[in-house]
C-alpha atoms as a PDB file:
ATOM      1  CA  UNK A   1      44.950   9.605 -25.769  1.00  0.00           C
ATOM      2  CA  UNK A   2      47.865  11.483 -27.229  1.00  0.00           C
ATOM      3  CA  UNK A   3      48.685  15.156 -26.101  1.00  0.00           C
ATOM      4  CA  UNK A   4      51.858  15.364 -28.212  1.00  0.00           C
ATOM      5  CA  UNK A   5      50.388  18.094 -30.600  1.00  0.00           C
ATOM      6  CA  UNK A   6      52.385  20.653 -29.085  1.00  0.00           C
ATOM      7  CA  UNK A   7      55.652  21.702 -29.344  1.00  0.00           C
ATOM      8  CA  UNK A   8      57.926  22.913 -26.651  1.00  0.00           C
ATOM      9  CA  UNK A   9      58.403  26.125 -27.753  1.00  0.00           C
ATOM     10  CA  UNK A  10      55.737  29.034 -27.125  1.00  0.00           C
ATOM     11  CA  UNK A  11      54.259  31.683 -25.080  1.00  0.00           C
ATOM     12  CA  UNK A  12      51.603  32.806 -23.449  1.00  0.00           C
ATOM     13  CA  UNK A  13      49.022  32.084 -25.975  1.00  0.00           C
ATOM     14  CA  UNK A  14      50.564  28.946 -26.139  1.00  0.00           C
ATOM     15  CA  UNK A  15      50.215  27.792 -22.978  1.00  0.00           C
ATOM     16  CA  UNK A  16      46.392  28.477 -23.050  1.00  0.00           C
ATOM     17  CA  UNK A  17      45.906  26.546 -26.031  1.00  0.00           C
ATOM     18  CA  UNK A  18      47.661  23.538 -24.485  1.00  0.00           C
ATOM     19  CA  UNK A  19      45.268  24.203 -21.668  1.00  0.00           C
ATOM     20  CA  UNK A  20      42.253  24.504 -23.219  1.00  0.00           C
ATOM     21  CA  UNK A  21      42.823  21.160 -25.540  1.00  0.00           C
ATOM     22  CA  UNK A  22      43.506  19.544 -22.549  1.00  0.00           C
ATOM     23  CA  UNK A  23      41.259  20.503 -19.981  1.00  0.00           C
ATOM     24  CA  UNK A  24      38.320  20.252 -23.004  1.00  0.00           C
ATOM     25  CA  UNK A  25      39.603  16.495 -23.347  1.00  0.00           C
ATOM     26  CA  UNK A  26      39.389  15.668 -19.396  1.00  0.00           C
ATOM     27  CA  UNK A  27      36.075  17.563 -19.043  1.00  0.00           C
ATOM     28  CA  UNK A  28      34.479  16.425 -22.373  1.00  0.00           C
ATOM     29  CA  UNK A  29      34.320  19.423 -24.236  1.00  0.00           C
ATOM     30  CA  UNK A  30      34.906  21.546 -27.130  1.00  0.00           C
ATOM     31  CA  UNK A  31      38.326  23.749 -26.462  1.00  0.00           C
ATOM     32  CA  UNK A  32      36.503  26.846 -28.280  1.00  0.00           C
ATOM     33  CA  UNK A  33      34.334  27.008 -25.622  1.00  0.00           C
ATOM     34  CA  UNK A  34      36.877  27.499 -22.694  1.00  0.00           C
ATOM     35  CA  UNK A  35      37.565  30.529 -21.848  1.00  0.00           C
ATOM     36  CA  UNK A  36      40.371  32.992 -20.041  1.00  0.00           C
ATOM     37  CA  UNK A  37      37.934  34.481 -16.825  1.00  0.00           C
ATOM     38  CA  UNK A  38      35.915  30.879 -16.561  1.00  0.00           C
ATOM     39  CA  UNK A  39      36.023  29.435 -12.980  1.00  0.00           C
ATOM     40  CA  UNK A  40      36.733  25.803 -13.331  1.00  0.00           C
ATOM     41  CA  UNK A  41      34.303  24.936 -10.358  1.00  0.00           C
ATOM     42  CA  UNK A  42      31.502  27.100 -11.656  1.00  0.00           C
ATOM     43  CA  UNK A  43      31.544  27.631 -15.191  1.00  0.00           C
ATOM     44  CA  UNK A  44      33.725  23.792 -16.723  1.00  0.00           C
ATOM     45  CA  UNK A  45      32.259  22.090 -13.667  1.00  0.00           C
ATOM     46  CA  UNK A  46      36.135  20.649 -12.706  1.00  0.00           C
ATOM     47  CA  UNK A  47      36.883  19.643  -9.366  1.00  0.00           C
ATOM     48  CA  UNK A  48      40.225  19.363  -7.559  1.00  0.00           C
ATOM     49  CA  UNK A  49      41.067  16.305  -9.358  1.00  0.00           C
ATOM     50  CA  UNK A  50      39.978  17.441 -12.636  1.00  0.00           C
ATOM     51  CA  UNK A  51      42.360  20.685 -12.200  1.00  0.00           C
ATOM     52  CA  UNK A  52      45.499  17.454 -11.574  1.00  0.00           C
ATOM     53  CA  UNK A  53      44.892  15.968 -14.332  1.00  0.00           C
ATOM     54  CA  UNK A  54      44.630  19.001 -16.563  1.00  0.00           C
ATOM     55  CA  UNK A  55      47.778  20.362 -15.662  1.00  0.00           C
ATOM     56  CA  UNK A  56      49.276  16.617 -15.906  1.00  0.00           C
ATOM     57  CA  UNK A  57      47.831  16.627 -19.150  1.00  0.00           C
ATOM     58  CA  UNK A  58      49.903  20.302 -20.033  1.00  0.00           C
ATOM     59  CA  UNK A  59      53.013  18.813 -18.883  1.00  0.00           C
ATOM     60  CA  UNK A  60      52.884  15.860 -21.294  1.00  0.00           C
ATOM     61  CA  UNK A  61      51.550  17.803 -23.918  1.00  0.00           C
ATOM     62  CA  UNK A  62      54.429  21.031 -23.406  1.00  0.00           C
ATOM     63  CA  UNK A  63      57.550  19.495 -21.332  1.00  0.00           C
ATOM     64  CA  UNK A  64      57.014  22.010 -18.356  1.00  0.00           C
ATOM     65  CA  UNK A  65      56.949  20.955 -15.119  1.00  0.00           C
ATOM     66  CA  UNK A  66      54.375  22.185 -13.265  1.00  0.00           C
ATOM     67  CA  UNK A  67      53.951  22.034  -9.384  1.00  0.00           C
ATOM     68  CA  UNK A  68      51.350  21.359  -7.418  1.00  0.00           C
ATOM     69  CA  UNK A  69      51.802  22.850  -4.242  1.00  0.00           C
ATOM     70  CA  UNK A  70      49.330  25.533  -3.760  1.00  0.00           C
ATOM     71  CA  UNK A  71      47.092  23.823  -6.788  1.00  0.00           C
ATOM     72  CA  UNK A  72      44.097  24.617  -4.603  1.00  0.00           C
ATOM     73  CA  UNK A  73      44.701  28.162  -4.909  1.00  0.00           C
ATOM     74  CA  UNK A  74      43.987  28.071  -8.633  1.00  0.00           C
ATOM     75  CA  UNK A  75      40.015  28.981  -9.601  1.00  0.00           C
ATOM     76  CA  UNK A  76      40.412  30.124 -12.988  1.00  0.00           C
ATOM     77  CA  UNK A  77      41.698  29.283 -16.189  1.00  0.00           C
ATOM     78  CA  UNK A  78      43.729  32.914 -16.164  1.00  0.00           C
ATOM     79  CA  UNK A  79      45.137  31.631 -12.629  1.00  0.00           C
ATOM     80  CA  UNK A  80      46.069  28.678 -14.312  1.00  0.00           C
ATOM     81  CA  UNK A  81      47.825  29.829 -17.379  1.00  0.00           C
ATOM     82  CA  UNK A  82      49.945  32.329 -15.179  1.00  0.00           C
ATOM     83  CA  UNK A  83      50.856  29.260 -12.904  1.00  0.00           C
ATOM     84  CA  UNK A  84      52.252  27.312 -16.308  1.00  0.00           C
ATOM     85  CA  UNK A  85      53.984  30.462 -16.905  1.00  0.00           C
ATOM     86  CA  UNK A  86      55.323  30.491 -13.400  1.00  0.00           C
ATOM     87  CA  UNK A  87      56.239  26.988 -14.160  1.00  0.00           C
ATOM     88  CA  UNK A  88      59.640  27.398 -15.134  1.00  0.00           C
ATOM     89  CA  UNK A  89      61.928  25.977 -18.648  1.00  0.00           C
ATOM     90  CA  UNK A  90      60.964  22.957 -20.686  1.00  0.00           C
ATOM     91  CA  UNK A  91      62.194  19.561 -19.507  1.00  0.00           C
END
């Protein structure tokens, strides 16, 4: 599977479409149905691992590089798109 239908430039809008087209291809989905205050335990039904590869998946599809240190922290989708945005510059 491809995630190069993004370019590098963007904001935060963006960022949560990258997320939600990837997160909805890991956890089998349709992206329209993701939203910004969904839990991904709860409400997407994503573990720990799920949450890795998403993010994984964001930095192949965008170019950022996104840590994971403190990944564990992160409940939401919201949570998530402010830690992309935390993320720092494009490769």
């Amino acid at each position: 599977m491809s995630l190069q239908f993004l370019s590098r430039e963007g904001s935060d809008q963006m960022e949560f479409e990258a997320l939600k087209k990837v997160a909805a291809a890991v956890l089998g989905m349709d992206p329209d149905e993701i939203e910004m205050d969904m839990t991904f335990l709860t409400d997407l039904g994503a573990d720990s691992l799920d949450l890795y590869q998403i993010l994984r998946g964001v930095e192949e599809a965008t170019g950022l590089q996104i840590p994971t240190e403190g990944l564990e922290k992160i409940t939401t989708v919201r949570e998530a798109v402010e830690w992309m945005e935390r993320a720092g510059s494009p490769l």
